[in-house]
C-alpha atoms as a PDB file:
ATOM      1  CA  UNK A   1     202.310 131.585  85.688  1.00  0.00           C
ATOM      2  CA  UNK A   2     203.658 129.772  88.548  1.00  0.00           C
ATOM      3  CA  UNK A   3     207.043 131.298  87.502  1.00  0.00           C
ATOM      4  CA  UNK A   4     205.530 134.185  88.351  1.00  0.00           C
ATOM      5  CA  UNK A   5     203.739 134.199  91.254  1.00  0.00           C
ATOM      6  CA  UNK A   6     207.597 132.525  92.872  1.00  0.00           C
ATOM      7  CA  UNK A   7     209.147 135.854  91.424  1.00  0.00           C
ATOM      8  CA  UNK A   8     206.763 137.806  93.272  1.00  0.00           C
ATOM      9  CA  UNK A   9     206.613 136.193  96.657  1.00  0.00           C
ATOM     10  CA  UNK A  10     210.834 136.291  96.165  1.00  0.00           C
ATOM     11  CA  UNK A  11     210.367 140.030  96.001  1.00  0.00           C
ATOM     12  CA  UNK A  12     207.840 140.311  99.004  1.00  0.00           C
ATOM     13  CA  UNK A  13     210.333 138.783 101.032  1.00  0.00           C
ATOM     14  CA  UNK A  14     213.675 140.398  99.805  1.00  0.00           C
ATOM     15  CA  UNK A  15     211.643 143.759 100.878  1.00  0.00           C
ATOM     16  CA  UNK A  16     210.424 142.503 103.906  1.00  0.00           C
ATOM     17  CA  UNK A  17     214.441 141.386 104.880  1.00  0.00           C
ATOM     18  CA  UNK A  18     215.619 145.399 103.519  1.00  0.00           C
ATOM     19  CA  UNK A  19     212.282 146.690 105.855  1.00  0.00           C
ATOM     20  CA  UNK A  20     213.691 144.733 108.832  1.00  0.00           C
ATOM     21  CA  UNK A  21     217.801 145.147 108.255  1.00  0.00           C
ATOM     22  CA  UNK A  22     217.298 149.133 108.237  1.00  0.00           C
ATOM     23  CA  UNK A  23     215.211 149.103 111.829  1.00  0.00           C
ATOM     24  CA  UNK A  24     217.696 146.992 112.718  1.00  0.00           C
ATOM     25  CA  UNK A  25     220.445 149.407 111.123  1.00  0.00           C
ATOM     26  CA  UNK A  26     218.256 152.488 112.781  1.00  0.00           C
ATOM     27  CA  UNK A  27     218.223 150.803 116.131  1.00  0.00           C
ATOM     28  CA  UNK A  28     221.661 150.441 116.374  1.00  0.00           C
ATOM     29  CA  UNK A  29     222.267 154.128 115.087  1.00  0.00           C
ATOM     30  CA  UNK A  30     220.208 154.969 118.189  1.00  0.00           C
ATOM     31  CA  UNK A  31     222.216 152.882 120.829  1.00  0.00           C
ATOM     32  CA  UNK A  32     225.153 154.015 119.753  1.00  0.00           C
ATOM     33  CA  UNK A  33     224.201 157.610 119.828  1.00  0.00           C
ATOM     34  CA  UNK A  34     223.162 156.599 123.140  1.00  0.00           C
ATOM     35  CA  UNK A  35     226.041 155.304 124.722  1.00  0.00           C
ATOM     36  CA  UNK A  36     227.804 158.357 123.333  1.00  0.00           C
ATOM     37  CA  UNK A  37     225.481 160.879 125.075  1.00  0.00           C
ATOM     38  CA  UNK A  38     224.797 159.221 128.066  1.00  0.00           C
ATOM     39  CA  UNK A  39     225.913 162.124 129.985  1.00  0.00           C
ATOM     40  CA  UNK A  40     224.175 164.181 128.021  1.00  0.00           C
ATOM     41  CA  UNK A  41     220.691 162.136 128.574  1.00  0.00           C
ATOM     42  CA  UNK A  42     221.213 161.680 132.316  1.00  0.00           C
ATOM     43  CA  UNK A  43     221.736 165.601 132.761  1.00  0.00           C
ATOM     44  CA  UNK A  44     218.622 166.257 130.019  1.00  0.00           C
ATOM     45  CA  UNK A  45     216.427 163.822 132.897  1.00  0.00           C
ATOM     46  CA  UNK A  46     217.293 165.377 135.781  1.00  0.00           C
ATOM     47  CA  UNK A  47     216.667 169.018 134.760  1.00  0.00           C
ATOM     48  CA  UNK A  48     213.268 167.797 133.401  1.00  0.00           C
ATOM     49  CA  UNK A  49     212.695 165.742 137.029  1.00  0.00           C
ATOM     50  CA  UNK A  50     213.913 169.179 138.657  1.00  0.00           C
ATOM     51  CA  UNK A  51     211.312 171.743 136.398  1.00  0.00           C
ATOM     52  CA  UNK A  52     208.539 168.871 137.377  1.00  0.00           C
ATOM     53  CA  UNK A  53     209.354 168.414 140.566  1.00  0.00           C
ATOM     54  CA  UNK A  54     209.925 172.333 141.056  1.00  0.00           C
ATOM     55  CA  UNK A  55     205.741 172.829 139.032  1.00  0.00           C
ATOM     56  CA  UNK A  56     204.478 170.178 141.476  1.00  0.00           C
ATOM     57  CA  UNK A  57     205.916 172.504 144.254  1.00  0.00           C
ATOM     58  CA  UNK A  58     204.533 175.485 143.490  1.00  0.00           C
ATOM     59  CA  UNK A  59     201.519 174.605 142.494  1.00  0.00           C
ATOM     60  CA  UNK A  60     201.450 173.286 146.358  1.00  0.00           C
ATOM     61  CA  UNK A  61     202.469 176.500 147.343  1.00  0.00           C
ATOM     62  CA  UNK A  62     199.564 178.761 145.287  1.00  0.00           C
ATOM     63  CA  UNK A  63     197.198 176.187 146.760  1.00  0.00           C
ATOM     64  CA  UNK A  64     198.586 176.776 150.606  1.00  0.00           C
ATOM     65  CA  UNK A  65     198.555 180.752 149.852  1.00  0.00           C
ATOM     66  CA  UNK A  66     195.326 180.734 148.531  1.00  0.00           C
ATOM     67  CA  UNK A  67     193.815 178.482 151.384  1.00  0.00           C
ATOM     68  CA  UNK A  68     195.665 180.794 154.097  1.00  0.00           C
ATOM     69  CA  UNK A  69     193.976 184.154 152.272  1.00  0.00           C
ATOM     70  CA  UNK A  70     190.821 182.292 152.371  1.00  0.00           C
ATOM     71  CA  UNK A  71     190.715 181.437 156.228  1.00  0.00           C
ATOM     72  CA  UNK A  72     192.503 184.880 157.129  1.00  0.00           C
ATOM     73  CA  UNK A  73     189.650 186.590 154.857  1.00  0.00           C
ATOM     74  CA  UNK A  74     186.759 184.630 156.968  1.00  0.00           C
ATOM     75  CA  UNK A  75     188.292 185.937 160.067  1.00  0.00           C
ATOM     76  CA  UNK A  76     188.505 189.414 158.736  1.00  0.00           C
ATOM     77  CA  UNK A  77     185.119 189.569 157.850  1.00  0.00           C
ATOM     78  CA  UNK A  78     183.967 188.694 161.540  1.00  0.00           C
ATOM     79  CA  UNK A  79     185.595 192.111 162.889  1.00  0.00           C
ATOM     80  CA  UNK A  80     182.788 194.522 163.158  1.00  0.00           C
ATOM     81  CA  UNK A  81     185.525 197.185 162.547  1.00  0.00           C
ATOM     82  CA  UNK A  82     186.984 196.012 159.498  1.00  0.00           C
ATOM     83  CA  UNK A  83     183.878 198.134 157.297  1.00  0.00           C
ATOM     84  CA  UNK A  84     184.541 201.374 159.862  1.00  0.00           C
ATOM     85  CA  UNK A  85     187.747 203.595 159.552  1.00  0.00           C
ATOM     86  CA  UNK A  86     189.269 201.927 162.160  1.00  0.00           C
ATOM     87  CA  UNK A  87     189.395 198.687 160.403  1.00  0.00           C
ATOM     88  CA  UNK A  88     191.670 200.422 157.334  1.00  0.00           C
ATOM     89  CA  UNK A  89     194.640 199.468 158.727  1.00  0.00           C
ATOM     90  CA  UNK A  90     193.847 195.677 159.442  1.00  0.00           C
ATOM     91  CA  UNK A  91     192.678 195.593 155.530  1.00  0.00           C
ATOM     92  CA  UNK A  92     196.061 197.384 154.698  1.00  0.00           C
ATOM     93  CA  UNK A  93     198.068 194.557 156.353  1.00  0.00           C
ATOM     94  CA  UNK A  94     195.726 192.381 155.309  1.00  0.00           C
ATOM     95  CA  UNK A  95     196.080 193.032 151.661  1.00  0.00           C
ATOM     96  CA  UNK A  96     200.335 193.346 152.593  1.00  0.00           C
ATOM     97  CA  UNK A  97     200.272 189.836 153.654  1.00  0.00           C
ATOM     98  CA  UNK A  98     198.678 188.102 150.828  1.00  0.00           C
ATOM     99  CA  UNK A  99     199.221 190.151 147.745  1.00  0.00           C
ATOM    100  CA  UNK A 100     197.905 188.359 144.823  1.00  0.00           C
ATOM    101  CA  UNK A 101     195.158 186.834 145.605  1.00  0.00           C
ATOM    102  CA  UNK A 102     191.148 187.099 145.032  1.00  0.00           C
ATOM    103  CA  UNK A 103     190.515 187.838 148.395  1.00  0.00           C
ATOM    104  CA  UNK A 104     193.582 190.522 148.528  1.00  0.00           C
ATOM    105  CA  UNK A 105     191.226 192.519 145.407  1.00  0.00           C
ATOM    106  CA  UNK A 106     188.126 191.909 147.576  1.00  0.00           C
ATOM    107  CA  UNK A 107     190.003 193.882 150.577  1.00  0.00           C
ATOM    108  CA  UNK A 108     190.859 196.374 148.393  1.00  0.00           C
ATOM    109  CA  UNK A 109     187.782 197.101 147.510  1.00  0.00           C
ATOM    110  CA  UNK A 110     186.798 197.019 151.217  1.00  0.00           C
ATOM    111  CA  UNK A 111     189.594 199.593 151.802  1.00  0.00           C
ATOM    112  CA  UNK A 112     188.041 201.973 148.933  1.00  0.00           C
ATOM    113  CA  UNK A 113     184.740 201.469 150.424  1.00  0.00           C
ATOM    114  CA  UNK A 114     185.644 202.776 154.100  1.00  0.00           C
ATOM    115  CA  UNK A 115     187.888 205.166 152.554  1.00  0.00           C
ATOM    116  CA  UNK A 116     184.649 206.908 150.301  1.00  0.00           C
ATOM    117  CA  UNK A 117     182.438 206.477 153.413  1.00  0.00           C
ATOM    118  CA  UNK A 118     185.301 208.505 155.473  1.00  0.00           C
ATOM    119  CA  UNK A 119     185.051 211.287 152.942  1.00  0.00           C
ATOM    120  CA  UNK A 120     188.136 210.264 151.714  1.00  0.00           C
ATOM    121  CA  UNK A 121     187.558 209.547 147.831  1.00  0.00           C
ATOM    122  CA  UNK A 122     191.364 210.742 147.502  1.00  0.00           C
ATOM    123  CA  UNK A 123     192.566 208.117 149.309  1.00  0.00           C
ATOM    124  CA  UNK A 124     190.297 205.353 147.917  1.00  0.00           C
ATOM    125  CA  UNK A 125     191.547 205.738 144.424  1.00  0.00           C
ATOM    126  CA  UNK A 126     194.907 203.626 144.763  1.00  0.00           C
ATOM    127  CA  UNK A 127     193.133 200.367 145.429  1.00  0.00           C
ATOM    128  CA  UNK A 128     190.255 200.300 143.614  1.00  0.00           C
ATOM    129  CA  UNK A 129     192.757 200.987 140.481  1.00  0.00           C
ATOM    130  CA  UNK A 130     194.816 198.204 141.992  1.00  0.00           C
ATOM    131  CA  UNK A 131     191.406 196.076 141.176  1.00  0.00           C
ATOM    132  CA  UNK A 132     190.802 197.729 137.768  1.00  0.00           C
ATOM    133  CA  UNK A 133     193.729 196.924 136.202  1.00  0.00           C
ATOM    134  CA  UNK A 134     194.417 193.787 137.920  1.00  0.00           C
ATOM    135  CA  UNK A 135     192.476 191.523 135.300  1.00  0.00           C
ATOM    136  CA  UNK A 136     191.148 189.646 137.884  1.00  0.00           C
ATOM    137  CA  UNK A 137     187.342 188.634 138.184  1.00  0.00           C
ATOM    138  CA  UNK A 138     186.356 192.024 140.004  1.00  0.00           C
ATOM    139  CA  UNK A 139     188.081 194.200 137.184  1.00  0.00           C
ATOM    140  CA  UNK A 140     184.556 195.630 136.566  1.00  0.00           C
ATOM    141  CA  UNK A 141     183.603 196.441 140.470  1.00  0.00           C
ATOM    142  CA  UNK A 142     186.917 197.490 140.470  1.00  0.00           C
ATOM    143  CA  UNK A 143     186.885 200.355 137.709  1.00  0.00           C
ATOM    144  CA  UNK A 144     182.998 201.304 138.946  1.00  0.00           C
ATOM    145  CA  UNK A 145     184.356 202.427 142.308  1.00  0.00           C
ATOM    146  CA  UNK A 146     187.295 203.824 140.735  1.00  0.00           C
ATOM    147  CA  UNK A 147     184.838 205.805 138.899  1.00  0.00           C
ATOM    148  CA  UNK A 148     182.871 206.553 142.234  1.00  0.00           C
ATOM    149  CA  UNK A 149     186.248 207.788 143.956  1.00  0.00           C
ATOM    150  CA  UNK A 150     187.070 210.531 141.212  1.00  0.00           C
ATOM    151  CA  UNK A 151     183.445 211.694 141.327  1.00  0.00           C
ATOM    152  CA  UNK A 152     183.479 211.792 145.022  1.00  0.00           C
ATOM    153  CA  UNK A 153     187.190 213.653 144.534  1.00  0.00           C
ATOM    154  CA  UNK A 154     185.949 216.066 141.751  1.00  0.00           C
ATOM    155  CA  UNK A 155     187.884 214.779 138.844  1.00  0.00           C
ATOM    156  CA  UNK A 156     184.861 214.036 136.708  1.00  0.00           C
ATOM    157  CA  UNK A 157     187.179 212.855 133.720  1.00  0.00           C
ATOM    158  CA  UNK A 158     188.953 210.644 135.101  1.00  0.00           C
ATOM    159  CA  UNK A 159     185.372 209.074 136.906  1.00  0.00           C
ATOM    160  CA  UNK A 160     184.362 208.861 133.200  1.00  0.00           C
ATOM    161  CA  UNK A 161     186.901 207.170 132.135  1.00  0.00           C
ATOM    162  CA  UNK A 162     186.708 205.046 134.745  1.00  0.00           C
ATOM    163  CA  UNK A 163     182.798 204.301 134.301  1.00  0.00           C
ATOM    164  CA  UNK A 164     183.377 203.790 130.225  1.00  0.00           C
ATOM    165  CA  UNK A 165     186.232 200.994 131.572  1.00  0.00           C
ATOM    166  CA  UNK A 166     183.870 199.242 133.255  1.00  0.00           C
ATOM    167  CA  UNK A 167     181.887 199.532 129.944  1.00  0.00           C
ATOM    168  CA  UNK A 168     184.157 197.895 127.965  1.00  0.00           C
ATOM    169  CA  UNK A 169     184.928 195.003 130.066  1.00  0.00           C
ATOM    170  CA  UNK A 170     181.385 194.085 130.986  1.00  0.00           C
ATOM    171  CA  UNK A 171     180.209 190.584 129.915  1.00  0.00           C
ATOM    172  CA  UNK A 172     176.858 191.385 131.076  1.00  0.00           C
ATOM    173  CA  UNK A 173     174.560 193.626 129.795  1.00  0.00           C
ATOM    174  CA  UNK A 174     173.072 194.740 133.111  1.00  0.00           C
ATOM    175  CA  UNK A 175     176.388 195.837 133.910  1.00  0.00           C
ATOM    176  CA  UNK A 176     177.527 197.676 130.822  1.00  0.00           C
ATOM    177  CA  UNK A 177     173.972 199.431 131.451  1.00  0.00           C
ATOM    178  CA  UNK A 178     175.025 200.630 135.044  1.00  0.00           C
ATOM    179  CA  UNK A 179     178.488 202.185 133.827  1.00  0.00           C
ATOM    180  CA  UNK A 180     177.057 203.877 131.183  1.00  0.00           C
ATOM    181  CA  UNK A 181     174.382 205.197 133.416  1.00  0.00           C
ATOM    182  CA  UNK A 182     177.076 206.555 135.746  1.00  0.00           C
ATOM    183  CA  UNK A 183     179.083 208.197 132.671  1.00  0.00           C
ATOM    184  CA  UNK A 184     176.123 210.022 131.335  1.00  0.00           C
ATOM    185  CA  UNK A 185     175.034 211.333 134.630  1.00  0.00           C
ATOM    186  CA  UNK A 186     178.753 212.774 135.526  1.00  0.00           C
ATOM    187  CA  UNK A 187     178.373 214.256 131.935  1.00  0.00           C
ATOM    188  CA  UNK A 188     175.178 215.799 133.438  1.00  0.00           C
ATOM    189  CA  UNK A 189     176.523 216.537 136.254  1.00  0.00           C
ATOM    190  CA  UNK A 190     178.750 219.092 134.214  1.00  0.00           C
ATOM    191  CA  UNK A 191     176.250 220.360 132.066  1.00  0.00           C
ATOM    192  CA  UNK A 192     177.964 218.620 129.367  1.00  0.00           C
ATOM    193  CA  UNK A 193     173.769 217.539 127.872  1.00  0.00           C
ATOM    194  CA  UNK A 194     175.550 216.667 124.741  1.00  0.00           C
ATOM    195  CA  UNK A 195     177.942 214.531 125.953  1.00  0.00           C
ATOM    196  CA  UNK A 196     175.192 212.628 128.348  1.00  0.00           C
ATOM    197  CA  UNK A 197     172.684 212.623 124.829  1.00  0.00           C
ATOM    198  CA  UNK A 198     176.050 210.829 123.165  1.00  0.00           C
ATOM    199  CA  UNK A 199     175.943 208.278 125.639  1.00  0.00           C
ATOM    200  CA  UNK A 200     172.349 207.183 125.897  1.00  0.00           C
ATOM    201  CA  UNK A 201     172.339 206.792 122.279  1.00  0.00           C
ATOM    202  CA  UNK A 202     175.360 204.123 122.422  1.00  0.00           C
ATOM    203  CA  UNK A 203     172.960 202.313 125.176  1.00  0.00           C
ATOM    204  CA  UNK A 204     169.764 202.533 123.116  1.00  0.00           C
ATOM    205  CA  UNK A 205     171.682 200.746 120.464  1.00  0.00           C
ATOM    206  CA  UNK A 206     171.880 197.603 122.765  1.00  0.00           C
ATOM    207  CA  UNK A 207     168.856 197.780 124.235  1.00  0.00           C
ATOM    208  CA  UNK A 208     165.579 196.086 123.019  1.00  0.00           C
ATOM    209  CA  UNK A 209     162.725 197.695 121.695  1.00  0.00           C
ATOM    210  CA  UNK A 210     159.921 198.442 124.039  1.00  0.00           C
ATOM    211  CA  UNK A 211     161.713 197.422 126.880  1.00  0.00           C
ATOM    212  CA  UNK A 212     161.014 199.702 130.594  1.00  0.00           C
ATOM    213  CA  UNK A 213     164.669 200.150 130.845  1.00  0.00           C
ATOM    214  CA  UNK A 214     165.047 201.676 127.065  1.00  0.00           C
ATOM    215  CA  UNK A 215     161.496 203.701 127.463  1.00  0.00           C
ATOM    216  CA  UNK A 216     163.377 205.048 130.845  1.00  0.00           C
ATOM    217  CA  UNK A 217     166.627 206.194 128.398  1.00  0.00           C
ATOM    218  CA  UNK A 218     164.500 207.568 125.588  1.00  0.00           C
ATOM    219  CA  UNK A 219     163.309 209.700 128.244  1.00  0.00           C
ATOM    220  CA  UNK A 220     166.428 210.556 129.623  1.00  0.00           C
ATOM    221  CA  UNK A 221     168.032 211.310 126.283  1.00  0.00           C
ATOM    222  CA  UNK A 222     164.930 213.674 125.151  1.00  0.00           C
ATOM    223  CA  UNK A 223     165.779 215.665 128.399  1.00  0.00           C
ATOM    224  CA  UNK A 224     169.513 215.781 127.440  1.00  0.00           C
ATOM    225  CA  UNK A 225     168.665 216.771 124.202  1.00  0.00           C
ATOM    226  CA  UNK A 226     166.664 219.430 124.926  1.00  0.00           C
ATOM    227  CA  UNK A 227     168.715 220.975 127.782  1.00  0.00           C
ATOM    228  CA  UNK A 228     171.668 220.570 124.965  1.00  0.00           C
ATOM    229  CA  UNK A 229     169.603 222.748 122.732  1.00  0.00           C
ATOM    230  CA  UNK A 230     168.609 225.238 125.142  1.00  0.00           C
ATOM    231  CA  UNK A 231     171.721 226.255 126.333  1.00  0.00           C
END
């Protein structure tokens, strides 16, 4: 028994020498790959210090943009022109200067604004597309007025389109509501009933039951029906 129990602790410790000897043997494998590539490890630590260094930087940089749009943007807004024709071309140079940022969509959608109030839904289309299909925040505002500027223009596709955009990218139910309100009506507009009837059906199917706003769409898509029918 006790011959035994010596055997065993003998083996414990013969493994416990082969454990140690090969992280010895592995650490030395390592240093010596080391001193081998040493050129190779400096050069692999400075390019990583450089792509670190060069993040750090332009983070700094976005942050300095962004906080120069912000403070040019305040003073902007302050001009009593800026929402009148006359201010288009400060919002043009505006949006020029700092490209890429939220308050460079925001003065876009300034620039559509005076542009539809000017009777010029032609020349309001470029940036509130910019906005649309810019994926920022304001996408949806974005493709509504883009949807506003073909009406206004007389392309009534291309404002439905626009309006079923909006549609698709609306988190919010009271928004998804509005476009499709604006779609049907331009489908009205047209005389196209059956299209419009189309549409309030694909809102009823969101909308809950005995709800004002669905009692309001029945209504409108009874009327659509009918003048569908009649024609």
């Amino acid at each position: 028994m006790a011959s035994s129990t010596a055997a065993a602790r003998s083996r414990q410790a013969h493994s416990a020498l082969n454990s140690d000897d090969a992280v010895a043997m592995r650490a030395a494998e390592v240093a010596a790959w080391a001193r081998r590539n040493t050129r190779t490890i400096i050069l692999a630590a400075v390019l990583l210090g450089a792509v670190v260094l060069g993040l750090i930087a332009w983070k700094m940089m976005e942050a300095s943009k962004r906080n120069q749009a912000a403070a040019a943007f305040l003073t902007l807004q302050q001009d009593p022109t800026v929402v009148t024709a006359a201010g288009a071309p400060k919002l043009e140079a505006f949006i020029r200067a700092h490209g890429g940022t939220l308050e460079a969509d925001e003065a876009r959608m300034m620039l559509a604004e005076v542009r539809l109030r000017a009777n010029q839904p032609k020349q309001a289309v470029q940036p509130a597309r910019q906005v649309a299909e810019g994926g920022g925040p304001m996408a949806i505002q974005g493709a509504m007025l883009l949807g506003d500027a073909h009406f206004q223009a007389g392309d009534r596709a291309a404002a439905i389109a626009a309006y079923e955009r909006a549609a698709e990218q609306a988190d919010l139910d009271m928004h998804r509501y509005d476009a499709l309100s604006q779609a049907a009506a331009v489908h009205e507009s047209a005389g196209a009933h059956a299209q419009a009837a189309k549409v309030y059906e694909r809102m009823l199917a969101d909308m809950e039951k005995g709800s004002d706003r669905r009692t309001y769409i029945e209504m409108r898509l009874a009327e659509a029906r009918a003048r569908a029918g009649g024609r």
